[in-house]
C-alpha atoms as a PDB file:
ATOM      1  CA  UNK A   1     -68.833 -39.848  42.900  1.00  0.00           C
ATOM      2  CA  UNK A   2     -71.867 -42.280  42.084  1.00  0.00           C
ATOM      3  CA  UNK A   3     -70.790 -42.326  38.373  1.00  0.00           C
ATOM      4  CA  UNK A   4     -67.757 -44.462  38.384  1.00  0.00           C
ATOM      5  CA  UNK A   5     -68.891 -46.691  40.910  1.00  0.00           C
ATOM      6  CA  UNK A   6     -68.988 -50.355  39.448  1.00  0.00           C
ATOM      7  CA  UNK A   7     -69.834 -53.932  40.657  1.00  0.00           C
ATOM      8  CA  UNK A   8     -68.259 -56.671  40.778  1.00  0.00           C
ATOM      9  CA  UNK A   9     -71.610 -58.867  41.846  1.00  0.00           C
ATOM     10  CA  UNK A  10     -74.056 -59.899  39.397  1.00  0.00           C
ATOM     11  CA  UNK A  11     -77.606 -58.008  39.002  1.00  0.00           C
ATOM     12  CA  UNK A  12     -80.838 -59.896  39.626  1.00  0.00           C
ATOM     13  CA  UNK A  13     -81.936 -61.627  36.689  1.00  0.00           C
ATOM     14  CA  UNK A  14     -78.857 -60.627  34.752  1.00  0.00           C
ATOM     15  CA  UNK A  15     -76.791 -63.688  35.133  1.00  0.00           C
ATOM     16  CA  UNK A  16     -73.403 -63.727  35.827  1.00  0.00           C
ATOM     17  CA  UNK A  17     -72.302 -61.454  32.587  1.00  0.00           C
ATOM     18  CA  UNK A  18     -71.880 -58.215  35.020  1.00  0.00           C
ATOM     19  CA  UNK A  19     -69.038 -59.589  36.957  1.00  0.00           C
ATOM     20  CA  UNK A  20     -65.848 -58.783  34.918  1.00  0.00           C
ATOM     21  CA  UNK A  21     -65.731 -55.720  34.278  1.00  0.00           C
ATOM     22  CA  UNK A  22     -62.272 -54.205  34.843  1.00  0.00           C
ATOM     23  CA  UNK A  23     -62.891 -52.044  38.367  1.00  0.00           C
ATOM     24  CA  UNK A  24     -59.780 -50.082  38.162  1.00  0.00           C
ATOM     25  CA  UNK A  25     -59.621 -49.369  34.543  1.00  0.00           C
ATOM     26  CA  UNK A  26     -63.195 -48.106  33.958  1.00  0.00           C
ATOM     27  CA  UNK A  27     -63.024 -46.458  37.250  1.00  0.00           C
ATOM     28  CA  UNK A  28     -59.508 -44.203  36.372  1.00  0.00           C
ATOM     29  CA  UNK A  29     -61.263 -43.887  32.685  1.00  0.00           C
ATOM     30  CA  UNK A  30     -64.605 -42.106  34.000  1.00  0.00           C
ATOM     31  CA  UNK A  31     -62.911 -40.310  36.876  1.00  0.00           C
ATOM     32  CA  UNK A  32     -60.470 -38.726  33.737  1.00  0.00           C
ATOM     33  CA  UNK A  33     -63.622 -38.107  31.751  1.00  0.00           C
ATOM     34  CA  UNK A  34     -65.157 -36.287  34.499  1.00  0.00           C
ATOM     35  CA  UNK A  35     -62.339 -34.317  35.828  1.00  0.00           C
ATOM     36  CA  UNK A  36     -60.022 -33.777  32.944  1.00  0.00           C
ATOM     37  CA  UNK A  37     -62.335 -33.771  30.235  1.00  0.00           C
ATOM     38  CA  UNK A  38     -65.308 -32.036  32.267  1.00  0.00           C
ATOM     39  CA  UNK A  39     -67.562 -34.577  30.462  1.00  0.00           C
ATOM     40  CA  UNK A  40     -71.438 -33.983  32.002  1.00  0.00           C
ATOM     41  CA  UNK A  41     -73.330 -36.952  34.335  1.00  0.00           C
ATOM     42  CA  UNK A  42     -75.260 -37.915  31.555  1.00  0.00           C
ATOM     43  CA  UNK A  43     -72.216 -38.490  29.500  1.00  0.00           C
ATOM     44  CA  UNK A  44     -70.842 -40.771  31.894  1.00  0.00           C
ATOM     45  CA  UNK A  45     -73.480 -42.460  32.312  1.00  0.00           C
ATOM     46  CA  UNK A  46     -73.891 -43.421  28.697  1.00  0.00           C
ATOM     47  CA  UNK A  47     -69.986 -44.485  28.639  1.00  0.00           C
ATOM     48  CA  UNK A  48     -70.093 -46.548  31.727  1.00  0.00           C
ATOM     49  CA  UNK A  49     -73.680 -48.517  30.489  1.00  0.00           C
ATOM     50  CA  UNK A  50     -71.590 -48.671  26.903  1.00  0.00           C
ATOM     51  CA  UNK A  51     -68.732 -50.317  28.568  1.00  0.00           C
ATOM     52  CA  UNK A  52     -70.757 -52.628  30.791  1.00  0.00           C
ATOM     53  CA  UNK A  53     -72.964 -53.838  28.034  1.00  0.00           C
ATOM     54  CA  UNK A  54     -69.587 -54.957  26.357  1.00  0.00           C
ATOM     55  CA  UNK A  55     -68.207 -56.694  29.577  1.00  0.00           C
ATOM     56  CA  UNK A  56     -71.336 -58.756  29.535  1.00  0.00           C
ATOM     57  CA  UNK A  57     -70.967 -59.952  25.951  1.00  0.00           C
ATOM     58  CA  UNK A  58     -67.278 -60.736  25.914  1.00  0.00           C
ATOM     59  CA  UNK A  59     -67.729 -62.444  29.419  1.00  0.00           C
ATOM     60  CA  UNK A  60     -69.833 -65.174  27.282  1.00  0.00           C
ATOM     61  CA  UNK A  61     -67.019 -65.332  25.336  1.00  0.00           C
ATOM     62  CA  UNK A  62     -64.442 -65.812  28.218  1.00  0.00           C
ATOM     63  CA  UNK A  63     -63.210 -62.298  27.371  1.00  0.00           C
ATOM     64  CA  UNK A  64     -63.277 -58.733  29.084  1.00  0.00           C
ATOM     65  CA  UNK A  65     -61.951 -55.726  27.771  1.00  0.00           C
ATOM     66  CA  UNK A  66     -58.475 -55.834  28.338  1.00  0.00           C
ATOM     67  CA  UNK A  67     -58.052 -60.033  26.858  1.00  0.00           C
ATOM     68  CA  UNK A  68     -60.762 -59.001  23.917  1.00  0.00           C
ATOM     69  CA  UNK A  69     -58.852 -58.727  20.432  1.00  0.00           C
ATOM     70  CA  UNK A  70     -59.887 -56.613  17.409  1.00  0.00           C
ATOM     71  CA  UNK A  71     -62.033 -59.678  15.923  1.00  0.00           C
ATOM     72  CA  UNK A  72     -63.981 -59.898  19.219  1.00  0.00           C
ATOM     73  CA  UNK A  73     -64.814 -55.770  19.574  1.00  0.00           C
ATOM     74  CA  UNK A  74     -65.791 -56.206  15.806  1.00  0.00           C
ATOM     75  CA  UNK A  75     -67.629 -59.537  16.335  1.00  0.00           C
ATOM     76  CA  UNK A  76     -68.942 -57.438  19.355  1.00  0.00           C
ATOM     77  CA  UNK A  77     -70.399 -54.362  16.878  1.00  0.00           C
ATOM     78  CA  UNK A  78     -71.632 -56.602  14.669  1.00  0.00           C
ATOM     79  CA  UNK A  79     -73.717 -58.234  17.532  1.00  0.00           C
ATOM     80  CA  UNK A  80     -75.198 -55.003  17.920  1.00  0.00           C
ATOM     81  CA  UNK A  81     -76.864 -54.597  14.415  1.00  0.00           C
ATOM     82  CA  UNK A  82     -77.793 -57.935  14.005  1.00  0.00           C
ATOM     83  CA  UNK A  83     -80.350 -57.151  17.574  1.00  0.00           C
ATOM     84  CA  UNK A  84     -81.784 -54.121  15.285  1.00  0.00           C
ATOM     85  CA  UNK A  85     -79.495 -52.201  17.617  1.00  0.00           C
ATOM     86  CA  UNK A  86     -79.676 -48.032  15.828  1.00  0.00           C
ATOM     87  CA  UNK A  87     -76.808 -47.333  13.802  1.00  0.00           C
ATOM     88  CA  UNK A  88     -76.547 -43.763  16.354  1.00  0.00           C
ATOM     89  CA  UNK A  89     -76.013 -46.486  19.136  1.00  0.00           C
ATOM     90  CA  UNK A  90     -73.857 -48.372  17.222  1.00  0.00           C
ATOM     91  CA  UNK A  91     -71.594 -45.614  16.944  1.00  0.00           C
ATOM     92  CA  UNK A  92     -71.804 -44.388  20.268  1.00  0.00           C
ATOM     93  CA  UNK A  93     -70.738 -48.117  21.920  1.00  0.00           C
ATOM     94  CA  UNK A  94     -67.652 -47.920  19.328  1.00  0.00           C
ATOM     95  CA  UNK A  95     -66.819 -44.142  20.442  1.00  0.00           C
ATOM     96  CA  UNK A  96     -66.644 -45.731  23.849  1.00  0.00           C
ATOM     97  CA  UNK A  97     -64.427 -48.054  22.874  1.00  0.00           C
ATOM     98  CA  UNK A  98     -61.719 -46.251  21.488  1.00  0.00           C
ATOM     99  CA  UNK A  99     -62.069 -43.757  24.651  1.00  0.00           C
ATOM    100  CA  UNK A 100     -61.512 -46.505  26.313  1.00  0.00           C
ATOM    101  CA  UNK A 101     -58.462 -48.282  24.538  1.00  0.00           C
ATOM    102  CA  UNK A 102     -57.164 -44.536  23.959  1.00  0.00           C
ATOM    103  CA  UNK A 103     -57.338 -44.090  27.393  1.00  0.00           C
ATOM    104  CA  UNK A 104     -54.963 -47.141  28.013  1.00  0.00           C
ATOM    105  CA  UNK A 105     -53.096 -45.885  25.842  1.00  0.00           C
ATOM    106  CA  UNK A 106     -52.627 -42.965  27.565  1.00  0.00           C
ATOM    107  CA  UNK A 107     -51.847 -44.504  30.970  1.00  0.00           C
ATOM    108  CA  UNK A 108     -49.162 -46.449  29.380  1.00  0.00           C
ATOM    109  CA  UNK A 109     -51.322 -49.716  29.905  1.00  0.00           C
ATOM    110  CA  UNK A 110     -51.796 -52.242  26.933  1.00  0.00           C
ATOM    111  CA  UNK A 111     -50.656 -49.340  24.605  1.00  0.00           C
ATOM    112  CA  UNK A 112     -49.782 -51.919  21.571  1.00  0.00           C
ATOM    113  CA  UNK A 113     -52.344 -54.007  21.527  1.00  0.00           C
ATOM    114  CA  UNK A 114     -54.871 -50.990  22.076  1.00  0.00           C
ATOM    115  CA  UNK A 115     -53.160 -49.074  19.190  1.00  0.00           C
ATOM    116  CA  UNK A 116     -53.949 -52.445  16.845  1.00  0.00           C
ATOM    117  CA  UNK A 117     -57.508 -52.859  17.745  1.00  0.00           C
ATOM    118  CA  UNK A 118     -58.067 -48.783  17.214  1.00  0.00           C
ATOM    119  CA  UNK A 119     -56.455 -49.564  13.520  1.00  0.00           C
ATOM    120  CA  UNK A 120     -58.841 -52.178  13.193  1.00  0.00           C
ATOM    121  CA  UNK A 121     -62.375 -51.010  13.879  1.00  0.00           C
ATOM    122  CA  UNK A 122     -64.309 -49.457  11.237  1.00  0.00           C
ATOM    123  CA  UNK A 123     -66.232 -46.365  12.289  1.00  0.00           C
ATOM    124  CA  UNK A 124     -69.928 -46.875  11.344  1.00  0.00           C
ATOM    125  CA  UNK A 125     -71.325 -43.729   9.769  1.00  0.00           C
ATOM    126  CA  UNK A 126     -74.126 -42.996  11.869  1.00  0.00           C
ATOM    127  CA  UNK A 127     -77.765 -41.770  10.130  1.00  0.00           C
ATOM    128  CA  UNK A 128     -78.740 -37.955  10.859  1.00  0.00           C
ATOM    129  CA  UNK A 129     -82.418 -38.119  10.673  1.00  0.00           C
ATOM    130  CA  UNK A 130     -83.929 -34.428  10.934  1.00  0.00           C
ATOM    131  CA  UNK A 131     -85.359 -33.263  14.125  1.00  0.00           C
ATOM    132  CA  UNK A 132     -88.987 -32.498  14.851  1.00  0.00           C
ATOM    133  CA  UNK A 133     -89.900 -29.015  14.837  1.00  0.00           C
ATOM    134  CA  UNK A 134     -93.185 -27.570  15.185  1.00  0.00           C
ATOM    135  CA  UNK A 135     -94.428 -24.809  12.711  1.00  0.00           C
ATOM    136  CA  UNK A 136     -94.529 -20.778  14.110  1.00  0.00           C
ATOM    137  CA  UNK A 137     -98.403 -21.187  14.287  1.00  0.00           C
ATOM    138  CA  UNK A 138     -97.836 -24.423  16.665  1.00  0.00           C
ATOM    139  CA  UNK A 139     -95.286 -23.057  19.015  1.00  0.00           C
ATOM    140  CA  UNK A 140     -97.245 -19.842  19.551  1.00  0.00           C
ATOM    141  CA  UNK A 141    -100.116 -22.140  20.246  1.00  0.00           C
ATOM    142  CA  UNK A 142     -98.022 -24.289  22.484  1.00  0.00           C
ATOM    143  CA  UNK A 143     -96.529 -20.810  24.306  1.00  0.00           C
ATOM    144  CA  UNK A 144    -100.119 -19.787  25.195  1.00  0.00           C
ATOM    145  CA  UNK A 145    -101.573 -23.093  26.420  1.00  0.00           C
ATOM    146  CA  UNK A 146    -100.448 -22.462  29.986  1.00  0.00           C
ATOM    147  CA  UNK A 147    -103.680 -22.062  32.232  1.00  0.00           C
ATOM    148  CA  UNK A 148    -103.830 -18.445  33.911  1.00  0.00           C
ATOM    149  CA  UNK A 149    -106.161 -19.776  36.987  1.00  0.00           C
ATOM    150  CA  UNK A 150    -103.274 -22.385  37.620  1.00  0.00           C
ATOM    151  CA  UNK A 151    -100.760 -21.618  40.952  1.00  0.00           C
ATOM    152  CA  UNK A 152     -98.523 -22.762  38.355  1.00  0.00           C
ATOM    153  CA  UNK A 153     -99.224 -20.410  35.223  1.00  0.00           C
ATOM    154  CA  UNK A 154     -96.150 -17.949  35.700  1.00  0.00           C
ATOM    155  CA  UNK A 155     -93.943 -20.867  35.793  1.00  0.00           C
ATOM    156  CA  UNK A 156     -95.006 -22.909  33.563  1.00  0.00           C
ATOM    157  CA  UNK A 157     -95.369 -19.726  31.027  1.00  0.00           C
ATOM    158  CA  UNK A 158     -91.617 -19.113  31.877  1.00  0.00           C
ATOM    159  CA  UNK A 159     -90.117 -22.736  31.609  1.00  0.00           C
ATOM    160  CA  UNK A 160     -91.664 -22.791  27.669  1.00  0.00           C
ATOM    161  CA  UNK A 161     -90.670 -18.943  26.998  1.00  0.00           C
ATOM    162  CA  UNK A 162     -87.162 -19.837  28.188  1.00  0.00           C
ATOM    163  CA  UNK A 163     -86.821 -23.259  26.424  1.00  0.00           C
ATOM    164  CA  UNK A 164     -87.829 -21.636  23.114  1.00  0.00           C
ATOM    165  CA  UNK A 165     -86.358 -18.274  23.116  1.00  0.00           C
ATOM    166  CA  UNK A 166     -82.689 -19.167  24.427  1.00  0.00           C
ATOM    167  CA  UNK A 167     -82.749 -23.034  23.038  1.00  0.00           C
ATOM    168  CA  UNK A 168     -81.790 -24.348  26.514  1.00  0.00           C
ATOM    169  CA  UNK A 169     -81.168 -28.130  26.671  1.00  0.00           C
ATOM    170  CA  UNK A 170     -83.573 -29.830  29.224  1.00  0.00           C
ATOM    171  CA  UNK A 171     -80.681 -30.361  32.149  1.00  0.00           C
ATOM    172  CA  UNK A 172     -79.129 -26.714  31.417  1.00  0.00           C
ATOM    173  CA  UNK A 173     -82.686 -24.845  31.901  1.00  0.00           C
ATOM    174  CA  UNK A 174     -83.167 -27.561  35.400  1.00  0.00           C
ATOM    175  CA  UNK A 175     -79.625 -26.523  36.615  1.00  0.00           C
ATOM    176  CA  UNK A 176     -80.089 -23.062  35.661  1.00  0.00           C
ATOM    177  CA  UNK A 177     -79.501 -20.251  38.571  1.00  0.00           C
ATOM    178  CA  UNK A 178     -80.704 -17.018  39.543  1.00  0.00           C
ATOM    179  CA  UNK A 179     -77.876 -15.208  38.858  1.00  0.00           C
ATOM    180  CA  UNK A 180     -77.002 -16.788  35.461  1.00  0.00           C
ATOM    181  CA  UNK A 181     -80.504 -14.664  34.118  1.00  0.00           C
ATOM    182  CA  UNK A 182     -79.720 -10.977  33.436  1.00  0.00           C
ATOM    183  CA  UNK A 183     -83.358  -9.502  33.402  1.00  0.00           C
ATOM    184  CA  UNK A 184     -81.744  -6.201  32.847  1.00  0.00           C
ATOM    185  CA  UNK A 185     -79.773  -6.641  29.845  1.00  0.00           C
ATOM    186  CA  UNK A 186     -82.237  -9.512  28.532  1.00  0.00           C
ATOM    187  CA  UNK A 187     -79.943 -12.270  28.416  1.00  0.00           C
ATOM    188  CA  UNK A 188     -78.789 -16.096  29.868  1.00  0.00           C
ATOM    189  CA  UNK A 189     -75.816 -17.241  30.775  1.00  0.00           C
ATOM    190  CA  UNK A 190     -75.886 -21.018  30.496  1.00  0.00           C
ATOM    191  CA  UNK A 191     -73.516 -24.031  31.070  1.00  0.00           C
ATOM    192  CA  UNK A 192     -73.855 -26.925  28.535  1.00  0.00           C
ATOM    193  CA  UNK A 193     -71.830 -30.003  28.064  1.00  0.00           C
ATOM    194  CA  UNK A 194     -68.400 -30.129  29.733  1.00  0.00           C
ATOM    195  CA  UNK A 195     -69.294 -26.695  31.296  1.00  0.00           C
ATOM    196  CA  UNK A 196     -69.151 -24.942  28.107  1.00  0.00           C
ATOM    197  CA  UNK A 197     -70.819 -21.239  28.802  1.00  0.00           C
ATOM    198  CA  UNK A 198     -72.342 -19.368  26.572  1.00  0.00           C
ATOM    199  CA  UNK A 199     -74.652 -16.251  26.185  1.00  0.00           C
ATOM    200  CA  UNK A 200     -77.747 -16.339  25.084  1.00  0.00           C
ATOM    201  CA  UNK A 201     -79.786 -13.018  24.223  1.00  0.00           C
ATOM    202  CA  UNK A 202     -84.058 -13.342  25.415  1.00  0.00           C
ATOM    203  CA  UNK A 203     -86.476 -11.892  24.043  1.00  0.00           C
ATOM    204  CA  UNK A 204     -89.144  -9.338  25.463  1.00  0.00           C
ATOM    205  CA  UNK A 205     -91.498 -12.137  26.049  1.00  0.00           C
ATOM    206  CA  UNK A 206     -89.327 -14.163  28.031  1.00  0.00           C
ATOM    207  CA  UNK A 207     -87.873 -11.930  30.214  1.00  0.00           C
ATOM    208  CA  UNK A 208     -91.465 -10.770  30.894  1.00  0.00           C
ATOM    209  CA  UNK A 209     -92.175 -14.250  31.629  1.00  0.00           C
ATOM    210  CA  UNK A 210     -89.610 -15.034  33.935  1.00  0.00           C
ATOM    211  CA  UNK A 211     -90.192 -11.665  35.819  1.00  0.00           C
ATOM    212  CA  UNK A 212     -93.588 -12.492  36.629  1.00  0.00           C
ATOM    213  CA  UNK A 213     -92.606 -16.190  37.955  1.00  0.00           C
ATOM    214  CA  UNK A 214     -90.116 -14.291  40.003  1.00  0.00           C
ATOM    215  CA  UNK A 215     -92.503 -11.950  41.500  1.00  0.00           C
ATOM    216  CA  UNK A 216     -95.982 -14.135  41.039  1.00  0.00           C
ATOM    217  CA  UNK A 217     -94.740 -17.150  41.444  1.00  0.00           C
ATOM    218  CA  UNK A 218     -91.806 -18.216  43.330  1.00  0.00           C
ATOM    219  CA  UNK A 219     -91.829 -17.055  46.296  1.00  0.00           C
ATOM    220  CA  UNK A 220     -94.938 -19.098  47.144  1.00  0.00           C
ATOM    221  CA  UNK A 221     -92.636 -22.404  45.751  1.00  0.00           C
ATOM    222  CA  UNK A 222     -89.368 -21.366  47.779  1.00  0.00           C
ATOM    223  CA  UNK A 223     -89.665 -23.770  50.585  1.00  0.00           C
ATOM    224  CA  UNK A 224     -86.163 -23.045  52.017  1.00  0.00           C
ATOM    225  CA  UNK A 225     -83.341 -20.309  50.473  1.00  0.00           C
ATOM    226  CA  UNK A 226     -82.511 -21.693  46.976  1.00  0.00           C
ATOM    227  CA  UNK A 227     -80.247 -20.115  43.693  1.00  0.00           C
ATOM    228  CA  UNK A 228     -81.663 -22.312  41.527  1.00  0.00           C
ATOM    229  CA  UNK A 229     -84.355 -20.657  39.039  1.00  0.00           C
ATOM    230  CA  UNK A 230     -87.456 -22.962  38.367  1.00  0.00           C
ATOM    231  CA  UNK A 231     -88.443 -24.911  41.277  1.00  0.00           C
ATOM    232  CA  UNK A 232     -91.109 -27.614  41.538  1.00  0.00           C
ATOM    233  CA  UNK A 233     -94.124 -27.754  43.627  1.00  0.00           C
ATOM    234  CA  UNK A 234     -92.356 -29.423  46.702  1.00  0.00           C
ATOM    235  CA  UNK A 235     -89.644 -26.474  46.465  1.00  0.00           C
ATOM    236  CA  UNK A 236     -86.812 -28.636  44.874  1.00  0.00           C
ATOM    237  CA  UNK A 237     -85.056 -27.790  41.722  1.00  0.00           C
ATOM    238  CA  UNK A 238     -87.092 -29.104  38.194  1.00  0.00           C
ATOM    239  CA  UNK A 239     -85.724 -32.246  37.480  1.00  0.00           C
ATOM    240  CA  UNK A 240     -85.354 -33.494  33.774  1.00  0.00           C
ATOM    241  CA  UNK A 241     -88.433 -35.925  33.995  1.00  0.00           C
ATOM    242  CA  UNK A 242     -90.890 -33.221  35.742  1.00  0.00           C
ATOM    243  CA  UNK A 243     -89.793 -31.000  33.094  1.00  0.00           C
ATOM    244  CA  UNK A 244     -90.974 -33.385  30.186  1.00  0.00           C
ATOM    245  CA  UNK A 245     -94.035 -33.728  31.788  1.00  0.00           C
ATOM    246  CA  UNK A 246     -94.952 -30.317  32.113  1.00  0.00           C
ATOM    247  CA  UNK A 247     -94.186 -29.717  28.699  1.00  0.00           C
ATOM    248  CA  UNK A 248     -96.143 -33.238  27.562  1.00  0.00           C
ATOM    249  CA  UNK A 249     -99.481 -31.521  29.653  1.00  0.00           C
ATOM    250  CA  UNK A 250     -98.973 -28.191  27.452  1.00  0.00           C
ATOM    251  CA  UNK A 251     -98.736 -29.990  24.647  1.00  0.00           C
ATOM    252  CA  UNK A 252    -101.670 -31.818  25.057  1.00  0.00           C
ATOM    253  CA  UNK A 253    -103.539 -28.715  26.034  1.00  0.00           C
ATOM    254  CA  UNK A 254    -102.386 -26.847  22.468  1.00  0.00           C
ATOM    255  CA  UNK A 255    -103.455 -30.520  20.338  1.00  0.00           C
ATOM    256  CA  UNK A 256    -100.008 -31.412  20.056  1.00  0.00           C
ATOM    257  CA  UNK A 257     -99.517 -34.384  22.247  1.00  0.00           C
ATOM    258  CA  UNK A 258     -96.955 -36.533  21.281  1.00  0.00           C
ATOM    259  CA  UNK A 259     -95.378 -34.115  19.138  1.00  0.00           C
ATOM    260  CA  UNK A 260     -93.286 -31.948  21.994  1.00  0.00           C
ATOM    261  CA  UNK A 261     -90.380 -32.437  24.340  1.00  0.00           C
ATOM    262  CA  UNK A 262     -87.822 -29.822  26.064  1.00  0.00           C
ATOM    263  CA  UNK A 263     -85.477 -30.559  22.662  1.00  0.00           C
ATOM    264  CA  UNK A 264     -88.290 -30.349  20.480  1.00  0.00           C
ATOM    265  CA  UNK A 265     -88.617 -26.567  21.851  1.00  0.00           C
ATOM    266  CA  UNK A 266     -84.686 -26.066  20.947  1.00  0.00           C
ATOM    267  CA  UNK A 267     -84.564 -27.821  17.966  1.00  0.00           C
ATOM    268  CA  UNK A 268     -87.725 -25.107  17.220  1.00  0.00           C
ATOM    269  CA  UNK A 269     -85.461 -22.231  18.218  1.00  0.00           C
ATOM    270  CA  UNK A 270     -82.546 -23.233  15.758  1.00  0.00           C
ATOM    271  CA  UNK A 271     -84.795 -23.803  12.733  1.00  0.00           C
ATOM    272  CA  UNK A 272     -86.883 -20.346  13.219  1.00  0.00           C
ATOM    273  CA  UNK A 273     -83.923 -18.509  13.355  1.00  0.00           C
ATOM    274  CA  UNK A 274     -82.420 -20.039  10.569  1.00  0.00           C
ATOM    275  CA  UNK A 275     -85.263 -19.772   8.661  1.00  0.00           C
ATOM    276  CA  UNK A 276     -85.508 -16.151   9.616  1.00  0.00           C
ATOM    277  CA  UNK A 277     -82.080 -15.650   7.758  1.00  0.00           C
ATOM    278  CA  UNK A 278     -79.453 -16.254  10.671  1.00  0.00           C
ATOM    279  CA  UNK A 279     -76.193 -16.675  10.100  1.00  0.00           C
ATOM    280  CA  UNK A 280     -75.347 -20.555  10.709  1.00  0.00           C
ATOM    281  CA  UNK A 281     -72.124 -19.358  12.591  1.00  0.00           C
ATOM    282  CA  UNK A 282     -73.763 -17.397  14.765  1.00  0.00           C
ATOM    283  CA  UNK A 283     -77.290 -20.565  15.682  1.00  0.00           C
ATOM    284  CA  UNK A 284     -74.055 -22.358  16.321  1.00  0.00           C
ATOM    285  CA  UNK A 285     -72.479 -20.093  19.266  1.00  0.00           C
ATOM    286  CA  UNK A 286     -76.152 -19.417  20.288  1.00  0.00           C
ATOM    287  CA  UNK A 287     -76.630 -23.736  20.538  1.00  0.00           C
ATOM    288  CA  UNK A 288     -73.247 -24.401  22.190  1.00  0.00           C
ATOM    289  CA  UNK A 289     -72.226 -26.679  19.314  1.00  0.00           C
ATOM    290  CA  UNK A 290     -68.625 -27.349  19.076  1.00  0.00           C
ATOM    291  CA  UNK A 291     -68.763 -28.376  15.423  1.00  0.00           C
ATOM    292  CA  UNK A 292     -70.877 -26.835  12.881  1.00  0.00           C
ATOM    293  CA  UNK A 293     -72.004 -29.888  10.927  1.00  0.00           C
ATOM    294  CA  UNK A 294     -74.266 -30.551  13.862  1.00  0.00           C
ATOM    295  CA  UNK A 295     -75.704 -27.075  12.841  1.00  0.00           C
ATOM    296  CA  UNK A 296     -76.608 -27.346   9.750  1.00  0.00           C
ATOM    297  CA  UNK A 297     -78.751 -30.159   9.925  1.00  0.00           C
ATOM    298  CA  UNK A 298     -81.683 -27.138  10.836  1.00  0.00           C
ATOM    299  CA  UNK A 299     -80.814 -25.961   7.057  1.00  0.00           C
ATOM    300  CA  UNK A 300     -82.559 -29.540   5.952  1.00  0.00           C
ATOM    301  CA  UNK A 301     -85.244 -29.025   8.015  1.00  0.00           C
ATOM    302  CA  UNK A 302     -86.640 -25.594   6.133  1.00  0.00           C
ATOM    303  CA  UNK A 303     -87.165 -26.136   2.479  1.00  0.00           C
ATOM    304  CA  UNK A 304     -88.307 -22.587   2.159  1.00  0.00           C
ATOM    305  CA  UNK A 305     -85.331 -21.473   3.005  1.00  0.00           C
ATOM    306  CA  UNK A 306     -82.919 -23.688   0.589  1.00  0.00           C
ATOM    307  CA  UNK A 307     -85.440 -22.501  -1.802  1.00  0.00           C
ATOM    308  CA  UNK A 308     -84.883 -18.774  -1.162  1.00  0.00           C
ATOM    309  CA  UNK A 309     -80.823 -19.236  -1.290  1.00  0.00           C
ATOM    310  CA  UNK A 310     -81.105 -21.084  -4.737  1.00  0.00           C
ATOM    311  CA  UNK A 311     -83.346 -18.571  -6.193  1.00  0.00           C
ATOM    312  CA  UNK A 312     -81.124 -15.983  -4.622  1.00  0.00           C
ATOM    313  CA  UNK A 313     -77.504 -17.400  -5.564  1.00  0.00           C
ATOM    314  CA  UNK A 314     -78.044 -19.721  -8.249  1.00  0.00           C
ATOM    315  CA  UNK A 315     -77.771 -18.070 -11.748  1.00  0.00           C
ATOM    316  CA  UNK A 316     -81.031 -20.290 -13.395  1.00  0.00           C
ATOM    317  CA  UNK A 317     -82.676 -20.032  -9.941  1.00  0.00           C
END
């Protein structure tokens, strides 16, 4: 798999800082993330740029991951923040290390040394700025901007219906199949990170939506026999970037360029519902979160509705 290939030969106009990274090691660590954990592409991605980023520092330092100490990875971290690096990435490039180290760990390989730099390293405690949601007014807007003389109106009309009313992340709405859409019952079965599955109930308008596109629209895009649901012009599934941009054009057709992406649209989804007095448990099964905190940062995000529980609950409210 293309994921946990690495080089051992130097990028143009990157120097020589790309040529020690550990082949074997990172290799057996992303091919156990993939197949044992189930961890996505995008995932892996992120670990192996992580982990190549830090071969290329320590290699200035005469060091790679397996001679670095727990003064370099924390000389390392504190590199990162002194280049303005986010305190989100920060914590992301130290989660890869210890998957890393933990990993050796696990295979037996550098186990004490790996134990003393985990003991070491102070995790940074990353900031949870809220997400951007649109009002009710603004995503109705945004739902009707599609153009009705456009070849493209029933699918464009069921990409935003679908994004909104079943809070589909941008690669589980591209990946998503025929058969994983029960018209019938009104609901979507979708896969999100490590293959989680979860069902998602859709609302009238959707499933109207993505009934017309079935029958309007895609048999005209269906170039050869496909499963997968939204198709592009050429006949090839949606991928992540074409879907941003199709949501960026009706966004700029409703006034609200700049202000909507695919998550935008989910992060809408979790916030109305809340809002609308649903039970956090419950936006978290719908949202495939495994832990809840990452839930309830949609309760910050509607001050009406902290309002309403105070005044509800609280005996002075």
């Amino acid at each position: 798999m293309a994921i946990v290939k690495t080089s051992s030969r130097p990028k143009a106009g990157r120097g020589p800082t790309q040529t020690s990274i550990p082949l074997a090691e990172v290799r057996g660590l992303l091919l156990h993330l993939a197949s044992e954990r189930g961890l996505a592409n995008n995932s892996l991605h992120a670990y192996r740029r992580d982990l190549e980023d830090m071969t290329a520092w320590f290699a200035t330092i005469g060091r790679d991951l397996l001679t670095a100490g727990p003064e370099d990875y924390r000389h390392y971290l504190q590199g990162q923040t002194m280049k303005g690096r986010s305190t989100c990435t920060v914590a992301r490039r130290l989660a890869a290390i210890r998957v890393f180290l933990r990993f050796l760990a696990q295979e037996k390989k550098y186990a004490e040394s790996s134990a003393a730099i985990l003991q070491q390293l102070d995790r940074p405690k990353p900031a949870q700025p809220l997400p951007k949601v649109l009002s009710k007014d603004q995503t109705v807007r945004l739902l009707q901007s599609p153009d009705q003389k456009s070849r493209f109106f029933y699918r464009d009309s069921a990409i935003l219906e679908l994004l909104y009313a079943a809070g589909l992340r941008a690669s589980e709405l591209c990946d998503l199949k025929i058969g994983q859409v029960n018209l019938e019952v009104g609901c979507v079965r979708a896969l999100g990170k490590g293959m989680k599955e979860r069902i998602v109930p859709l609302g009238r308008a959707a499933v109207e939506s993505v009934t017309s596109y079935l029958s309007e629209c895609r048999p005209s895009l269906e170039k050869r026999p496909s499963d997968t649901l939204i198709l592009s012009k050429s006949g090839k599934p949606l991928t992540r970037m074409a879907l941003w941009l199709i949501v960026e054009k009706h966004a700029k057709r409703s006034g609200l360029f700049g202000q909507v992406s695919p998550h935008v649209l989910r992060h809408c989804f979790a916030t109305h519902l809340i809002g609308g007095g649903a039970d956090l448990r419950v936006v978290q099964e719908l949202l495939g979160h495994s832990d809840i905190s990452t839930t309830q940062v949609y309760t910050h995000v509607d001050p009406s509705r902290l309002k309403g529980m105070h005044r509800k609950f609280h005996p002075r409210g």
